[in-house]
PDB file of N, CA and C in Angstrom:
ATOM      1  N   UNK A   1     128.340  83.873  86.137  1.00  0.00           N
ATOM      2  CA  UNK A   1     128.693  84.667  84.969  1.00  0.00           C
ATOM      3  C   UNK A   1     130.196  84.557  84.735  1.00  0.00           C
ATOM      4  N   UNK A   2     130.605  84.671  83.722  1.00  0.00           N
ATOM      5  CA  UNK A   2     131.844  84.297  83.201  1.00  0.00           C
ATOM      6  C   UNK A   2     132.681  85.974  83.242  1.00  0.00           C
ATOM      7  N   UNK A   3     133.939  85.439  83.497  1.00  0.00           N
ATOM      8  CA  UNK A   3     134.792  86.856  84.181  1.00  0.00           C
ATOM      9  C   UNK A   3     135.263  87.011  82.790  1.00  0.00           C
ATOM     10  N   UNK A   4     135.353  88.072  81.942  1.00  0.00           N
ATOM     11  CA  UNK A   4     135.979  88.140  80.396  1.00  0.00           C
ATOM     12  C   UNK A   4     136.670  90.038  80.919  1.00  0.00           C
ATOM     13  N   UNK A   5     137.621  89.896  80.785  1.00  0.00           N
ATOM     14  CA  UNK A   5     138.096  91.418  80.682  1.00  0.00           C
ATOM     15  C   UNK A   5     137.018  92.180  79.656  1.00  0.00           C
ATOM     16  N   UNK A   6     136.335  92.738  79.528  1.00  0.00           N
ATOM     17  CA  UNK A   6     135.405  94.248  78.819  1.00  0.00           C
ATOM     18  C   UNK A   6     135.774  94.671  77.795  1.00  0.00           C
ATOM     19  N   UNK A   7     137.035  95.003  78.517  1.00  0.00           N
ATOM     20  CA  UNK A   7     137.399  96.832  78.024  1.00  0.00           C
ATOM     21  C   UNK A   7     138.281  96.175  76.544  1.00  0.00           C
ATOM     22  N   UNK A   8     138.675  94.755  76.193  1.00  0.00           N
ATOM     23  CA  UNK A   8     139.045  94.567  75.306  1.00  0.00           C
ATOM     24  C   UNK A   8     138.199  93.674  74.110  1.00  0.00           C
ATOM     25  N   UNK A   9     137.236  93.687  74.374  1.00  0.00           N
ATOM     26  CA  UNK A   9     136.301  92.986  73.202  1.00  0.00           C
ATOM     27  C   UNK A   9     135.570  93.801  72.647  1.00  0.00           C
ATOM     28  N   UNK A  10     134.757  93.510  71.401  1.00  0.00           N
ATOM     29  CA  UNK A  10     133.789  94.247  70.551  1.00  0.00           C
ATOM     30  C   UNK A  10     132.826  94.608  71.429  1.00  0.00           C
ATOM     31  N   UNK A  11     131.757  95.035  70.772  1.00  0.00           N
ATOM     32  CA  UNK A  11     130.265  95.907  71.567  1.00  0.00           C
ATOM     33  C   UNK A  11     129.631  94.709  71.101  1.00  0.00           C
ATOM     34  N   UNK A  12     129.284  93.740  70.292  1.00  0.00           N
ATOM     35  CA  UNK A  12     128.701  92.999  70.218  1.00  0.00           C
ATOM     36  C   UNK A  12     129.046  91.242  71.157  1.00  0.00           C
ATOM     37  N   UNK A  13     130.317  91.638  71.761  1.00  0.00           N
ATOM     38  CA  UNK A  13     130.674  90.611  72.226  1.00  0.00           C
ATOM     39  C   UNK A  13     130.013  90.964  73.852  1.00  0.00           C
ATOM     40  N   UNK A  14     130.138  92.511  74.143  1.00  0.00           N
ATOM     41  CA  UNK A  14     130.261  92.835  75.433  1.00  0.00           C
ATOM     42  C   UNK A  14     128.394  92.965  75.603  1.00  0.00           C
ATOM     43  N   UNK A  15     127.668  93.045  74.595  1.00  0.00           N
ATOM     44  CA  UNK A  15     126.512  92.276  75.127  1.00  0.00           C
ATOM     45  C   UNK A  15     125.913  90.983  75.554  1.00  0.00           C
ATOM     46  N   UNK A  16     126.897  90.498  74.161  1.00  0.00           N
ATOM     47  CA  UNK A  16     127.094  88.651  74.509  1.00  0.00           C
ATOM     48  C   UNK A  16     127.241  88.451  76.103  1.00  0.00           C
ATOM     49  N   UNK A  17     127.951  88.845  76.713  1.00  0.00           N
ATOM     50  CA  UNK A  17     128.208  88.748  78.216  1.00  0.00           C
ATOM     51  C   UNK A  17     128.312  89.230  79.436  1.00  0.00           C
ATOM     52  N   UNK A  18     126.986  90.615  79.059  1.00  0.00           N
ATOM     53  CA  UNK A  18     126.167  91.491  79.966  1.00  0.00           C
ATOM     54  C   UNK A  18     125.486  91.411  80.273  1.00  0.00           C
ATOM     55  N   UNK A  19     124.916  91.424  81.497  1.00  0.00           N
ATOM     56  CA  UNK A  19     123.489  90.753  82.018  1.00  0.00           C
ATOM     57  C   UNK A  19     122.328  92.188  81.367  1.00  0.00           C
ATOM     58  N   UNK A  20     122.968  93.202  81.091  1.00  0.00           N
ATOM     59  CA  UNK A  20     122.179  94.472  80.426  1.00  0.00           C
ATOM     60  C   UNK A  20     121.850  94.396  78.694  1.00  0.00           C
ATOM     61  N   UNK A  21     121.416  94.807  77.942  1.00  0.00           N
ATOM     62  CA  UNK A  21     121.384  95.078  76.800  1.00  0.00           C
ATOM     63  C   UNK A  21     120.768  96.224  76.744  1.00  0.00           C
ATOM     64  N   UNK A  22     121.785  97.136  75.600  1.00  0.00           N
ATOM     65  CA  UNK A  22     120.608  98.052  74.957  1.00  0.00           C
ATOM     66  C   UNK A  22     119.910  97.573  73.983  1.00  0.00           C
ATOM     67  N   UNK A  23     119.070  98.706  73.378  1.00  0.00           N
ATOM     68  CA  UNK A  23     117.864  98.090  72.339  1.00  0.00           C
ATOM     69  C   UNK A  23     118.599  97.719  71.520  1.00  0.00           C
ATOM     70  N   UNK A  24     119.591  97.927  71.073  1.00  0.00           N
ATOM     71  CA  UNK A  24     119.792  97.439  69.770  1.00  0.00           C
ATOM     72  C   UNK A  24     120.398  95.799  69.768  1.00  0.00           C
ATOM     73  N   UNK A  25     121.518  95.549  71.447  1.00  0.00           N
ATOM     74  CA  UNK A  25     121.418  94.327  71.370  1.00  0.00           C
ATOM     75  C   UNK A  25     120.418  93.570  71.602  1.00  0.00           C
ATOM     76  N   UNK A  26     119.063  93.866  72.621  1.00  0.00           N
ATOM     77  CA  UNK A  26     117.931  93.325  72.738  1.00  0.00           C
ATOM     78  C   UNK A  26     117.030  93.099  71.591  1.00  0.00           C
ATOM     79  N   UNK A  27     116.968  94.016  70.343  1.00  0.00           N
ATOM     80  CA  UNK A  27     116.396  93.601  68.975  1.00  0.00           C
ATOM     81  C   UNK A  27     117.415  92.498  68.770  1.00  0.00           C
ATOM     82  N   UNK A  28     118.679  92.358  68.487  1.00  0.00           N
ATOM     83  CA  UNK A  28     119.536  91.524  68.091  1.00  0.00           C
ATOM     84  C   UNK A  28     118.957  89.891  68.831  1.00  0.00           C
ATOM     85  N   UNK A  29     119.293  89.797  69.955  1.00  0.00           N
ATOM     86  CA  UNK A  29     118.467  88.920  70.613  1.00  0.00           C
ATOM     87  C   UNK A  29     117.646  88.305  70.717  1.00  0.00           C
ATOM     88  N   UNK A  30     116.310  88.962  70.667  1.00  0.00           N
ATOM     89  CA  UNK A  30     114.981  88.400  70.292  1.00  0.00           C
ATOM     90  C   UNK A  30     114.712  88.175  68.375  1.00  0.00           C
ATOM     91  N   UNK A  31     115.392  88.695  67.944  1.00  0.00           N
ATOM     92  CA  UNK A  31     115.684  88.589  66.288  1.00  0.00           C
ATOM     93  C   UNK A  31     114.421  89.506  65.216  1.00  0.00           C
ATOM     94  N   UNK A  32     114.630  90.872  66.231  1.00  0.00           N
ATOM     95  CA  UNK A  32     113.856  91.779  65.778  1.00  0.00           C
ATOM     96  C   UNK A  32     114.302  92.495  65.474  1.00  0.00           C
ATOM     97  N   UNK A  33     113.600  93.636  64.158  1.00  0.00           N
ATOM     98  CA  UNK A  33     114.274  95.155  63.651  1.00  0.00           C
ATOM     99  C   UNK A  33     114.096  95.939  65.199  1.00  0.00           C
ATOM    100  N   UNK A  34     114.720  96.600  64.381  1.00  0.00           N
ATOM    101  CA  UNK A  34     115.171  98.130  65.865  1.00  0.00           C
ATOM    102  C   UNK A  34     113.868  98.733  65.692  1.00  0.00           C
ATOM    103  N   UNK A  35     113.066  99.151  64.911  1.00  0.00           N
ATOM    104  CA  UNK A  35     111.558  99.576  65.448  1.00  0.00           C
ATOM    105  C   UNK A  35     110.832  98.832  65.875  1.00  0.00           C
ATOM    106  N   UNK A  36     110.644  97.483  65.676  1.00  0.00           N
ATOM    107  CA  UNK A  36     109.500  96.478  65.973  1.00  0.00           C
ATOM    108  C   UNK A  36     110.464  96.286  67.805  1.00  0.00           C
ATOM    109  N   UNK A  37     110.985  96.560  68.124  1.00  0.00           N
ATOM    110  CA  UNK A  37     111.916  96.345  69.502  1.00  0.00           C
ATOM    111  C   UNK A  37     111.312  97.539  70.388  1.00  0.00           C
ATOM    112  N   UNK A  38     111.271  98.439  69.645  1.00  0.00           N
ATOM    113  CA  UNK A  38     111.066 100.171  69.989  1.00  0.00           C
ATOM    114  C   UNK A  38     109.512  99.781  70.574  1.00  0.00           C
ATOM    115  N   UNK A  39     108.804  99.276  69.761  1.00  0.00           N
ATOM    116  CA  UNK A  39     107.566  99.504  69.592  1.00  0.00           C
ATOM    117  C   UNK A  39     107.150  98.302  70.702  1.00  0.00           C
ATOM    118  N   UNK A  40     107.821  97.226  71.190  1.00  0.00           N
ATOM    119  CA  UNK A  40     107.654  96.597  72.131  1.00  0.00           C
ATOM    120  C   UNK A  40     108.011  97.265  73.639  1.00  0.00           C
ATOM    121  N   UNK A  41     109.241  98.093  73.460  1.00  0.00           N
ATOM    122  CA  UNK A  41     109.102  98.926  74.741  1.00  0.00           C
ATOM    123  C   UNK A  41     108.194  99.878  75.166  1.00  0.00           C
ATOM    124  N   UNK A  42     107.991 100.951  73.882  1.00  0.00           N
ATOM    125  CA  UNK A  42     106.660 101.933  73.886  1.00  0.00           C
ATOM    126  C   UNK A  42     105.454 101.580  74.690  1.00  0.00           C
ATOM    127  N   UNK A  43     104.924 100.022  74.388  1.00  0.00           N
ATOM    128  CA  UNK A  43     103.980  99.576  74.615  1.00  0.00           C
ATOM    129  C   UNK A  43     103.744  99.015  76.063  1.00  0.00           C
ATOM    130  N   UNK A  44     105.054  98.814  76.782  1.00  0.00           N
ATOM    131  CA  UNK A  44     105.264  98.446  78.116  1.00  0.00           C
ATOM    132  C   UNK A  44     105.073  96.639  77.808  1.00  0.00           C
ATOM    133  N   UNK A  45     105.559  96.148  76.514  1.00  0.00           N
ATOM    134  CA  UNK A  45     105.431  94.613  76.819  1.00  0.00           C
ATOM    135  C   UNK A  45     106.584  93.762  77.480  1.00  0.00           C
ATOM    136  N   UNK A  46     107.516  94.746  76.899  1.00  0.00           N
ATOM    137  CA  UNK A  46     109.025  94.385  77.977  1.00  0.00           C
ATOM    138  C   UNK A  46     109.767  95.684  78.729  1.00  0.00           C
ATOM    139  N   UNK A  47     109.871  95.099  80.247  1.00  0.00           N
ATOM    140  CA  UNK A  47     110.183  96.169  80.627  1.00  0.00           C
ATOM    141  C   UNK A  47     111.870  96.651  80.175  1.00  0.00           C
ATOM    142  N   UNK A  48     111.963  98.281  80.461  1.00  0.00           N
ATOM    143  CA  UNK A  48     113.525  98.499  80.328  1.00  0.00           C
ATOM    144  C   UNK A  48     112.846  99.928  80.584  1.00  0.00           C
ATOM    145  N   UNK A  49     114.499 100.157  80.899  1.00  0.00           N
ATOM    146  CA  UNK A  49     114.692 101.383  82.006  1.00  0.00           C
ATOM    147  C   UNK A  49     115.105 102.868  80.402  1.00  0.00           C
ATOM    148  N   UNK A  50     114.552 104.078  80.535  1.00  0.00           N
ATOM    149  CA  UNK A  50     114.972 104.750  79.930  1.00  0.00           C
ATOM    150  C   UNK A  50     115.710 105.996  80.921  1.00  0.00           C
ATOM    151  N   UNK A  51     117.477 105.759  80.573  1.00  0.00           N
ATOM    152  CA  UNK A  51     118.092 106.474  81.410  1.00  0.00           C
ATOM    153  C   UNK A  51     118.274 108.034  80.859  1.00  0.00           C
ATOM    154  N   UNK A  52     117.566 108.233  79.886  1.00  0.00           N
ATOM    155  CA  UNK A  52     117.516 109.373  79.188  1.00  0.00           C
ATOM    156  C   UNK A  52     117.202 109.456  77.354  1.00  0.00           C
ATOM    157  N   UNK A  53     117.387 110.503  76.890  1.00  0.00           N
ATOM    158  CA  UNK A  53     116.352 109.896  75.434  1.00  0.00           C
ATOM    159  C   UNK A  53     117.239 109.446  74.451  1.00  0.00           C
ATOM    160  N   UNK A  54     118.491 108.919  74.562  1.00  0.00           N
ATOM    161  CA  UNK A  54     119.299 107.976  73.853  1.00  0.00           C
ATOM    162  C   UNK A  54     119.374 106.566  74.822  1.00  0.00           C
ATOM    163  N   UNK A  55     119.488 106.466  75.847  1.00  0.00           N
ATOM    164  CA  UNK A  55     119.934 104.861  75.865  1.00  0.00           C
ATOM    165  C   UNK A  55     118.704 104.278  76.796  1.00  0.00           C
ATOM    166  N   UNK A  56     118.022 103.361  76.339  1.00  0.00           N
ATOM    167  CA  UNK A  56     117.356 102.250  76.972  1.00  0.00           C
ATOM    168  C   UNK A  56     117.850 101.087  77.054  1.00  0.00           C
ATOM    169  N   UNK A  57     117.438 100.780  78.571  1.00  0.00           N
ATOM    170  CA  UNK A  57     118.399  99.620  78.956  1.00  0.00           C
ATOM    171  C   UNK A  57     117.520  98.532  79.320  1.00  0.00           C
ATOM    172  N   UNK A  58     117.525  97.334  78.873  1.00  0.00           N
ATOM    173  CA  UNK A  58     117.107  95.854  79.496  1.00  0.00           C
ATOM    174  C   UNK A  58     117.543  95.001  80.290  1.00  0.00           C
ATOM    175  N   UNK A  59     117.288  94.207  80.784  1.00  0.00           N
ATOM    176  CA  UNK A  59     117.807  93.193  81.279  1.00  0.00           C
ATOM    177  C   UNK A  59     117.663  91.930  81.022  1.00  0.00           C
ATOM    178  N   UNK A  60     118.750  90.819  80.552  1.00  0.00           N
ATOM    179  CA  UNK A  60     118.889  90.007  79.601  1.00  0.00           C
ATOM    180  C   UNK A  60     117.452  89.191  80.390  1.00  0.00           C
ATOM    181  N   UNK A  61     117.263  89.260  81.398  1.00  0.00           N
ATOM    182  CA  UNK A  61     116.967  88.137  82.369  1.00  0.00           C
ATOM    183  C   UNK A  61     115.262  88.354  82.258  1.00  0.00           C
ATOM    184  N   UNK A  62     114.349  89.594  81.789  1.00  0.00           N
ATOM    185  CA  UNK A  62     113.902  89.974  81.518  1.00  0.00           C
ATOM    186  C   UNK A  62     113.091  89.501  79.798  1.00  0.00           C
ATOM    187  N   UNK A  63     113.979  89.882  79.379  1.00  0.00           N
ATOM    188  CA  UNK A  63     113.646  89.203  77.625  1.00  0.00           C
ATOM    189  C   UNK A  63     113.400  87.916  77.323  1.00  0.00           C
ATOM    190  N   UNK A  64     114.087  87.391  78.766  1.00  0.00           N
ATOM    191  CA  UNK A  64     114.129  85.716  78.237  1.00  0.00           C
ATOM    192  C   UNK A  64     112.927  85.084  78.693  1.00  0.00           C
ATOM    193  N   UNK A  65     112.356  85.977  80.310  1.00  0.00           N
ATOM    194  CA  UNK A  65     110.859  85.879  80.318  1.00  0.00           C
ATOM    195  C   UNK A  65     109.736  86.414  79.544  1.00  0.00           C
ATOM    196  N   UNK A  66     110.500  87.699  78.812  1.00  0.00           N
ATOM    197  CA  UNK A  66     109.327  87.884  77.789  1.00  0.00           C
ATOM    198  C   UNK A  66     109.235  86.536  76.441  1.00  0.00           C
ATOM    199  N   UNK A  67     109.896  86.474  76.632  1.00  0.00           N
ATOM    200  CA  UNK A  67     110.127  85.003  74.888  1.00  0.00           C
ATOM    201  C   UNK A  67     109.597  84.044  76.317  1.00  0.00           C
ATOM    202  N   UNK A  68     109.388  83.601  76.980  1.00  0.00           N
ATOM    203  CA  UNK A  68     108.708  82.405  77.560  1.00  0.00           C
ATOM    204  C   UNK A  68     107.802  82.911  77.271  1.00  0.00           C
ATOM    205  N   UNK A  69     106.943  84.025  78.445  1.00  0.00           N
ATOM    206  CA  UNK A  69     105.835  84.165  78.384  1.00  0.00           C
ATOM    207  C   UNK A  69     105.012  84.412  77.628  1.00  0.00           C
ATOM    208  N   UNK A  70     105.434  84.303  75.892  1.00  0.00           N
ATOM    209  CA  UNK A  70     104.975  85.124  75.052  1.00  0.00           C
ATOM    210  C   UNK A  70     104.509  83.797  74.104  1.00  0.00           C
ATOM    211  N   UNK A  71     105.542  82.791  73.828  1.00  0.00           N
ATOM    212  CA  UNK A  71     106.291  81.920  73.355  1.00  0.00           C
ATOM    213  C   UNK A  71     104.569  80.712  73.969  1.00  0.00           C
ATOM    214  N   UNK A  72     104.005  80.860  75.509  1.00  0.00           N
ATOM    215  CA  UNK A  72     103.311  79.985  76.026  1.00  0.00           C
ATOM    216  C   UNK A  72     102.026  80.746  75.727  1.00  0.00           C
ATOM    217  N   UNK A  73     101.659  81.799  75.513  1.00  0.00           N
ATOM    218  CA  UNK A  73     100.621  82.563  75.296  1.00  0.00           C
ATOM    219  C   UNK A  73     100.061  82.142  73.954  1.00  0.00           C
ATOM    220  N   UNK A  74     101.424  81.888  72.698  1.00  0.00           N
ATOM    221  CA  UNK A  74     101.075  81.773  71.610  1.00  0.00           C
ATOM    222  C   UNK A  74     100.777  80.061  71.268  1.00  0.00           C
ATOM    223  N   UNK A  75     101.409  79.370  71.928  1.00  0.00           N
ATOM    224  CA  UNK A  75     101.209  77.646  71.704  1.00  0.00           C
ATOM    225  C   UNK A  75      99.843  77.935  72.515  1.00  0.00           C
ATOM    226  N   UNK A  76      99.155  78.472  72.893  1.00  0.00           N
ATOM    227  CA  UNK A  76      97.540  78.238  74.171  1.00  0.00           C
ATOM    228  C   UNK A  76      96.944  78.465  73.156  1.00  0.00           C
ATOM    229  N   UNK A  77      97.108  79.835  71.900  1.00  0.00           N
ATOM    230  CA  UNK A  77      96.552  80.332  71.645  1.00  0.00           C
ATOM    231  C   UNK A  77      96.211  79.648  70.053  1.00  0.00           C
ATOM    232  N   UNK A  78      97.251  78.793  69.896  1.00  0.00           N
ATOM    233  CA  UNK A  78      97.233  77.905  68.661  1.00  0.00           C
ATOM    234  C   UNK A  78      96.738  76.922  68.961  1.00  0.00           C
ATOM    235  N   UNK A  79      96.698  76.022  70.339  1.00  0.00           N
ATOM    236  CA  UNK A  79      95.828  75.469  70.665  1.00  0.00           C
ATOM    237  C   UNK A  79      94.233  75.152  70.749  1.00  0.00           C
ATOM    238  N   UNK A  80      94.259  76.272  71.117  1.00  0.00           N
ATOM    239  CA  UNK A  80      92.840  76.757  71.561  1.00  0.00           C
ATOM    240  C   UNK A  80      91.864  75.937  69.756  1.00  0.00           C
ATOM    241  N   UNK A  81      92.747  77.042  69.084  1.00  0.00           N
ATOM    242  CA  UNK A  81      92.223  77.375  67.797  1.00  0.00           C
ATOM    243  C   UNK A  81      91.955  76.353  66.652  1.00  0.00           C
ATOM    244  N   UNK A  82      93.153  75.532  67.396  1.00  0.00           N
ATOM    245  CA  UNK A  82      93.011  73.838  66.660  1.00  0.00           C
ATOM    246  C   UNK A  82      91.902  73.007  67.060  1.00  0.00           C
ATOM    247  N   UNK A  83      91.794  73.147  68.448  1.00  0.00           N
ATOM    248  CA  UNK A  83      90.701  72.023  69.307  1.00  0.00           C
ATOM    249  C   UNK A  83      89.474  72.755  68.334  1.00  0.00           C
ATOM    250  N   UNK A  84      89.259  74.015  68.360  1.00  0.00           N
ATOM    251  CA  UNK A  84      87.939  74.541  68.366  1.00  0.00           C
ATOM    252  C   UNK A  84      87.556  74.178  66.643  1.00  0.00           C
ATOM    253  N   UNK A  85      87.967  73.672  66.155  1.00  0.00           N
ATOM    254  CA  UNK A  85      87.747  73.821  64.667  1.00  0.00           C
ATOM    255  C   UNK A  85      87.537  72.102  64.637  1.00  0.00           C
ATOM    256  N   UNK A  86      88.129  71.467  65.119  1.00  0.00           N
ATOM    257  CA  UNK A  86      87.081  70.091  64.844  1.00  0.00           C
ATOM    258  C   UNK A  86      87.328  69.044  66.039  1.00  0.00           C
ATOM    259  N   UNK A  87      86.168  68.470  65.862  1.00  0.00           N
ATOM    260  CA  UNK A  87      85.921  67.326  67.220  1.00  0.00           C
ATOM    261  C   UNK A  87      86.863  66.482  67.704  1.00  0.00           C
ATOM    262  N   UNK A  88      86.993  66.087  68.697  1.00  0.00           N
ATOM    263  CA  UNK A  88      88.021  64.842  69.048  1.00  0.00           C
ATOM    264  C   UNK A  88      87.515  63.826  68.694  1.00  0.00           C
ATOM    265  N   UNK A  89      88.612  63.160  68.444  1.00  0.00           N
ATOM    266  CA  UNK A  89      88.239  61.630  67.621  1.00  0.00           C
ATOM    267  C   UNK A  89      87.677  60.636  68.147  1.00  0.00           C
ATOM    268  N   UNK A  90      87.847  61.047  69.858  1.00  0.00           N
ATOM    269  CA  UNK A  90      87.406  59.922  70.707  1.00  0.00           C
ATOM    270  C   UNK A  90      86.108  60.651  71.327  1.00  0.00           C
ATOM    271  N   UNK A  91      85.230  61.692  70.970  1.00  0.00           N
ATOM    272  CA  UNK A  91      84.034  61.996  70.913  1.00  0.00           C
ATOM    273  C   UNK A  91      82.987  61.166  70.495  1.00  0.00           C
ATOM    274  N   UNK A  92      81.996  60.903  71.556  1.00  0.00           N
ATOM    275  CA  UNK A  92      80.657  59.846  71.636  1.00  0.00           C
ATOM    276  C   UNK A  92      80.036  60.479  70.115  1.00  0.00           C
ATOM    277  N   UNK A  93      79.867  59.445  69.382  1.00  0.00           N
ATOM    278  CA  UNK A  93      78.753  60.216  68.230  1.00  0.00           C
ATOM    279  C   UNK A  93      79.511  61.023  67.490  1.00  0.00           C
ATOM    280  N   UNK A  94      81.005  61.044  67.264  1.00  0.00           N
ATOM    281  CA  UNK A  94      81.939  62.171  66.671  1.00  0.00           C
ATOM    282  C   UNK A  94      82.080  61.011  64.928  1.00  0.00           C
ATOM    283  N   UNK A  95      81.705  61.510  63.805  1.00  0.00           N
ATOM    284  CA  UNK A  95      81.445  60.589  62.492  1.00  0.00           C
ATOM    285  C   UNK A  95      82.601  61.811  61.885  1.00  0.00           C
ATOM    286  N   UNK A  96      83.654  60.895  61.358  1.00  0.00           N
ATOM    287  CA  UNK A  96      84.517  61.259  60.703  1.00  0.00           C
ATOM    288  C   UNK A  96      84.330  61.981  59.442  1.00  0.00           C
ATOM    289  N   UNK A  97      84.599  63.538  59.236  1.00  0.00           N
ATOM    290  CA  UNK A  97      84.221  64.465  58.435  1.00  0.00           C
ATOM    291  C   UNK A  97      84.812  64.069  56.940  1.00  0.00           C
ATOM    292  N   UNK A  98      84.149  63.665  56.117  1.00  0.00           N
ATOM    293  CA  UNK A  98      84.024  63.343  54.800  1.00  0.00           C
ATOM    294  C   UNK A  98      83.835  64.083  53.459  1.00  0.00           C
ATOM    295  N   UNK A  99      84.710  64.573  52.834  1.00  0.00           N
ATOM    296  CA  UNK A  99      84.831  65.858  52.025  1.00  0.00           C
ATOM    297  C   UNK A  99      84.094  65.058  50.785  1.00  0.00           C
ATOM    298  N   UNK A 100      83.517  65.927  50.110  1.00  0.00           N
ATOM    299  CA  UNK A 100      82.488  65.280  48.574  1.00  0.00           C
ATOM    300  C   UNK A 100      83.246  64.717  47.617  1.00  0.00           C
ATOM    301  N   UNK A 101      83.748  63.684  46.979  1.00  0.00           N
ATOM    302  CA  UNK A 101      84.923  63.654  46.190  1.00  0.00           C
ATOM    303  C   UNK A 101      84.375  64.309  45.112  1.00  0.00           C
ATOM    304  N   UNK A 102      85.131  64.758  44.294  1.00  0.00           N
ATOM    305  CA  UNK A 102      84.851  64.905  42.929  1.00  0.00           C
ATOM    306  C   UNK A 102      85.391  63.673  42.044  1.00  0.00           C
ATOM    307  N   UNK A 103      84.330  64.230  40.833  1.00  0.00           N
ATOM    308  CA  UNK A 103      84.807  62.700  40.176  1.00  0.00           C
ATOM    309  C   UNK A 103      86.070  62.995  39.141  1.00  0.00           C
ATOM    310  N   UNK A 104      86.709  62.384  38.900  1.00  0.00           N
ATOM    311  CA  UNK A 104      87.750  63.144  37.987  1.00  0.00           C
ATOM    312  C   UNK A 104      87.172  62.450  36.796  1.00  0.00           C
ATOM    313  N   UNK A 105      86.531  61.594  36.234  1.00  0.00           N
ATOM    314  CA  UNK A 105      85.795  61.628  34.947  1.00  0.00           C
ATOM    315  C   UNK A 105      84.976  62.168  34.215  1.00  0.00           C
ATOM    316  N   UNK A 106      85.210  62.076  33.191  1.00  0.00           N
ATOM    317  CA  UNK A 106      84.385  63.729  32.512  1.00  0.00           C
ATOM    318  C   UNK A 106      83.050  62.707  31.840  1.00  0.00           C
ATOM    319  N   UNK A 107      82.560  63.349  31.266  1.00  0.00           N
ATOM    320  CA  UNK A 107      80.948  62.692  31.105  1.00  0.00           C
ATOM    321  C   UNK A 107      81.485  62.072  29.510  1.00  0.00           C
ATOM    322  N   UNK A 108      80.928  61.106  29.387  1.00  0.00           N
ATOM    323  CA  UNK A 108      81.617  60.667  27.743  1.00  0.00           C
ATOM    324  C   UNK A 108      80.429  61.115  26.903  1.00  0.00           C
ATOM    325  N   UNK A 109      80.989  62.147  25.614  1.00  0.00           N
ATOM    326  CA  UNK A 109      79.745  62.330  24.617  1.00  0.00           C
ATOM    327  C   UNK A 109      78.658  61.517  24.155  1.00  0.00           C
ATOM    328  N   UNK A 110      77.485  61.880  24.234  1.00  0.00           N
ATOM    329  CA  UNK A 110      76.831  61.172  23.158  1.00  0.00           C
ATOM    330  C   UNK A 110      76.967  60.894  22.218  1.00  0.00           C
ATOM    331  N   UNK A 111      77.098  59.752  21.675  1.00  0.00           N
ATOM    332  CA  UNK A 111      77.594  59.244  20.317  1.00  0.00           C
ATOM    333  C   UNK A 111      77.028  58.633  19.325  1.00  0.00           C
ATOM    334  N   UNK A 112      75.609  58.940  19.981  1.00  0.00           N
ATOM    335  CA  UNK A 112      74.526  58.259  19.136  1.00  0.00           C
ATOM    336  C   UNK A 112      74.069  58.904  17.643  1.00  0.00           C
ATOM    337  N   UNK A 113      74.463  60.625  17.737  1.00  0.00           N
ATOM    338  CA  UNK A 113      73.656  61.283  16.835  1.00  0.00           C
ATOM    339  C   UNK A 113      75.161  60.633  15.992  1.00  0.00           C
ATOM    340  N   UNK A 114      76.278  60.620  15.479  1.00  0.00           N
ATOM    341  CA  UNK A 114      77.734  60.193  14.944  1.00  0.00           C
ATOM    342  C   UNK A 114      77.660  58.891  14.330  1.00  0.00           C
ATOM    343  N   UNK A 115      76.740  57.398  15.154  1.00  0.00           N
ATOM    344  CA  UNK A 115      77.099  56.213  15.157  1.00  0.00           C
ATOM    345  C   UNK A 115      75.477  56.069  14.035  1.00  0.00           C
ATOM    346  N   UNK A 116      74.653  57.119  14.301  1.00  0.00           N
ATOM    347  CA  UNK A 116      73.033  57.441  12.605  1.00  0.00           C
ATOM    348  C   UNK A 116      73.961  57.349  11.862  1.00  0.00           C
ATOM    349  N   UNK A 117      74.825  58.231  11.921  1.00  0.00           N
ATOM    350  CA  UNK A 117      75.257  58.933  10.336  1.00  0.00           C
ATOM    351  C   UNK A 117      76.426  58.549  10.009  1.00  0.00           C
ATOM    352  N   UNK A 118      77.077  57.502  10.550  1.00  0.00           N
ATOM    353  CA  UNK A 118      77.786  56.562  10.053  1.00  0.00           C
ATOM    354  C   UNK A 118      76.902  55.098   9.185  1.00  0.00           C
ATOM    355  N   UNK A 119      75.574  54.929   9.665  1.00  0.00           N
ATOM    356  CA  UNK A 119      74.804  54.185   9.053  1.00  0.00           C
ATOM    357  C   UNK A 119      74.181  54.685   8.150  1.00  0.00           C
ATOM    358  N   UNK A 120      73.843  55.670   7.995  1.00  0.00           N
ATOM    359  CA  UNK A 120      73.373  56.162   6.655  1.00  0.00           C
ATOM    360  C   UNK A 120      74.252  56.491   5.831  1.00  0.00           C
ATOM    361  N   UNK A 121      75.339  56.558   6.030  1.00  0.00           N
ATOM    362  CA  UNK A 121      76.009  56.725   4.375  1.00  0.00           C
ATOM    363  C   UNK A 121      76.465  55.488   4.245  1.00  0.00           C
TER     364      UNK A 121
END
């Protein structure tokens, strides 16, 4: 960890280079509003310590396993969802899914009753 004197930088710097965050730098972090952050601690999906009913505290080291573990849950889960929706290509007996074309030509009028009654007059 990098030695930076504290006591003379911003609050946004001195999370930059705290192994702690409060919620509000931990929303900042993960690139969430301050309730959707709230509502991840409520729920026990990331842990953090409540040292009383203003400050909850994280640990940077913590968040960064929640964004892995969360991050690999969701590529499985997009996975999953891709395989399951159509066959592999290198499947025995797998016939390449063929959508109906439409025709983009329109039906040409009959022109027969037009091409009478050009002969009769």
């Amino acid at each position: 960890m990098r030695n930076f004197p504290i006591e003379n930088t911003s609050k946004q710097f001195k999370d930059e280079i705290s192994d702690t965050l409060g919620i509000e730098g931990a929303a900042r972090m993960l690139r969430l509003g301050l309730e959707a952050m709230k509502e991840l601690v409520d729920k026990g999906e990331v842990p953090a310590v409540r040292l009383n009913q203003k400050h909850t505290v994280m640990l940077r080291e913590d968040l960064i396993d929640f964004l892995r573990s969360e991050g690999r849950r969701q590529a499985a889960e997009r996975k999953k969802s891709a395989i399951g929706t159509r066959p592999a290509a290198n499947t025995p007996g797998s016939v390449p899914i063929r959508r109906p074309s439409r025709s983009r030509r329109t039906k040409l009028p009959d022109l027969r009753a037009y091409e009478q009654a050009d002969h009769q007059s």
